[in-house]
Protein backbone atom coordinates (compact mmCIF):
# COMPACT_ATOMS: atom_id res chain seq x y z
CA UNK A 1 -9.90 13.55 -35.95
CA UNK A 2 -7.53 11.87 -33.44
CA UNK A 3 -4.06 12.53 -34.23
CA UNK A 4 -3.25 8.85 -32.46
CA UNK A 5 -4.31 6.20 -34.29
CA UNK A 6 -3.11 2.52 -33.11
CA UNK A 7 -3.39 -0.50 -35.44
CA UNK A 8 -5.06 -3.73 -35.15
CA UNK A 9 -2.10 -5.60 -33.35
CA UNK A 10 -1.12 -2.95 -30.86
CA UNK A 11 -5.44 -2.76 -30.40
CA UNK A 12 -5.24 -6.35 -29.81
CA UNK A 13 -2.34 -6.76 -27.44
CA UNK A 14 -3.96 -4.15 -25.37
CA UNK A 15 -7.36 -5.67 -25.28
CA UNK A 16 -4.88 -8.92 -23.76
CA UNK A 17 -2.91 -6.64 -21.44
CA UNK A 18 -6.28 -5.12 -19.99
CA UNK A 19 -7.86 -9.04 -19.47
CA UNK A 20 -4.91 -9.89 -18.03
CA UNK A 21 -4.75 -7.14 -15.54
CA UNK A 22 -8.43 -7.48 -14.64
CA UNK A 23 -8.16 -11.34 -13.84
CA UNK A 24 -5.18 -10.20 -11.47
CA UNK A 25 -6.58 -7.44 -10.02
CA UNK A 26 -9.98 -9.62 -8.93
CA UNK A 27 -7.89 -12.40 -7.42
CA UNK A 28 -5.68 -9.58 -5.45
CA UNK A 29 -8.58 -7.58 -4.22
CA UNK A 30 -10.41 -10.49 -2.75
CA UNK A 31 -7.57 -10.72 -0.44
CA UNK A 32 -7.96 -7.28 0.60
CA UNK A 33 -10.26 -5.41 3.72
CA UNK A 34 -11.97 -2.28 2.69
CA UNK A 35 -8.52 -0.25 3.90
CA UNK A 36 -6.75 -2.46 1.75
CA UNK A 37 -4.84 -4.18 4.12
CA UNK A 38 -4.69 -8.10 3.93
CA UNK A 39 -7.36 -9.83 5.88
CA UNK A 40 -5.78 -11.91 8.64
CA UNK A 41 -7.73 -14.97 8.32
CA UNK A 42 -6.22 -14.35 4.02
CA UNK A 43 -2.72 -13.60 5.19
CA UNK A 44 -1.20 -17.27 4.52
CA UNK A 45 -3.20 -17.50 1.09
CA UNK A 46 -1.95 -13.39 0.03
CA UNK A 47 2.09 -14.35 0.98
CA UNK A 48 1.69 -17.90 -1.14
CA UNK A 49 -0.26 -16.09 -4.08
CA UNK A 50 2.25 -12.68 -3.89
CA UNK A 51 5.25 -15.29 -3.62
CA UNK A 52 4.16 -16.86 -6.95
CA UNK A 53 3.32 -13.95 -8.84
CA UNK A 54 6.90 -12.96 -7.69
CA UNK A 55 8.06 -16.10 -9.19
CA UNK A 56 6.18 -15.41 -12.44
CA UNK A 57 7.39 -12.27 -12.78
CA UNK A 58 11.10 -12.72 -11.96
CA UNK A 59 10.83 -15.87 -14.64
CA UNK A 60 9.58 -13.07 -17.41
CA UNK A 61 12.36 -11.13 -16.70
CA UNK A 62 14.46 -10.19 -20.41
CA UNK A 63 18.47 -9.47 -18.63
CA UNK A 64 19.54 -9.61 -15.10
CA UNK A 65 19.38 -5.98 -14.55
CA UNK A 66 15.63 -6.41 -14.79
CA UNK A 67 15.84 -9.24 -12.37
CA UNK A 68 18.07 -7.45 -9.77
CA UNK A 69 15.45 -4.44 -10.26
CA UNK A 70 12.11 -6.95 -9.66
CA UNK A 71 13.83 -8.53 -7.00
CA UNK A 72 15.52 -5.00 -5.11
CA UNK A 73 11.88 -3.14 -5.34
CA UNK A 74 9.37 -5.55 -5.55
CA UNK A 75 6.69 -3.69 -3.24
CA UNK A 76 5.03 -6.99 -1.58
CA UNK A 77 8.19 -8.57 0.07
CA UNK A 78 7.14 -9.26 4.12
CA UNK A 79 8.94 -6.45 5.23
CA UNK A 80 8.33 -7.45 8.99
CA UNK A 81 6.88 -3.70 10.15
CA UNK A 82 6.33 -4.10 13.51
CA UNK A 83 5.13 -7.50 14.10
């Protein structure tokens, strides 16, 4: 026997989590070229669609130390390499 058991809420709120993060994870990889770099003819639609999810996320954010945190590390800021 498992010495983890979870109970029916946590089992639900990860069955959420997991939809959740499979919807994403579609919309962000059709975006993407095999290397995963953005597409070029997809680069105006990946900035609007990171900028929102940005927006979400900052919005979701519980105290300003999380916000400063989102907002200081967030990994899909243009960071203007080389262009």
């Amino acid at each position: 026997m498992c010495p983890v058991e979870f109970d029916a809420k946590d089992s639900h709120e990860m069955m959420v989590l997991r939809e959740a993060m499979i919807e994403a994870d579609g919309r962000f990889r059709v975006m993407l070229g095999e290397d995963g770099s953005v597409l070029p003819e997809n680069y105006d639609h990946a900035m609007a669609f990171m900028k929102d999810n940005k927006e979400e996320v900052l919005a979701e954010a519980k105290s300003v130390e999380e916000w400063e945190n989102i907002m200081n590390h967030w990994p899909w800021d243009d960071m203007d390499e080389g262009r």
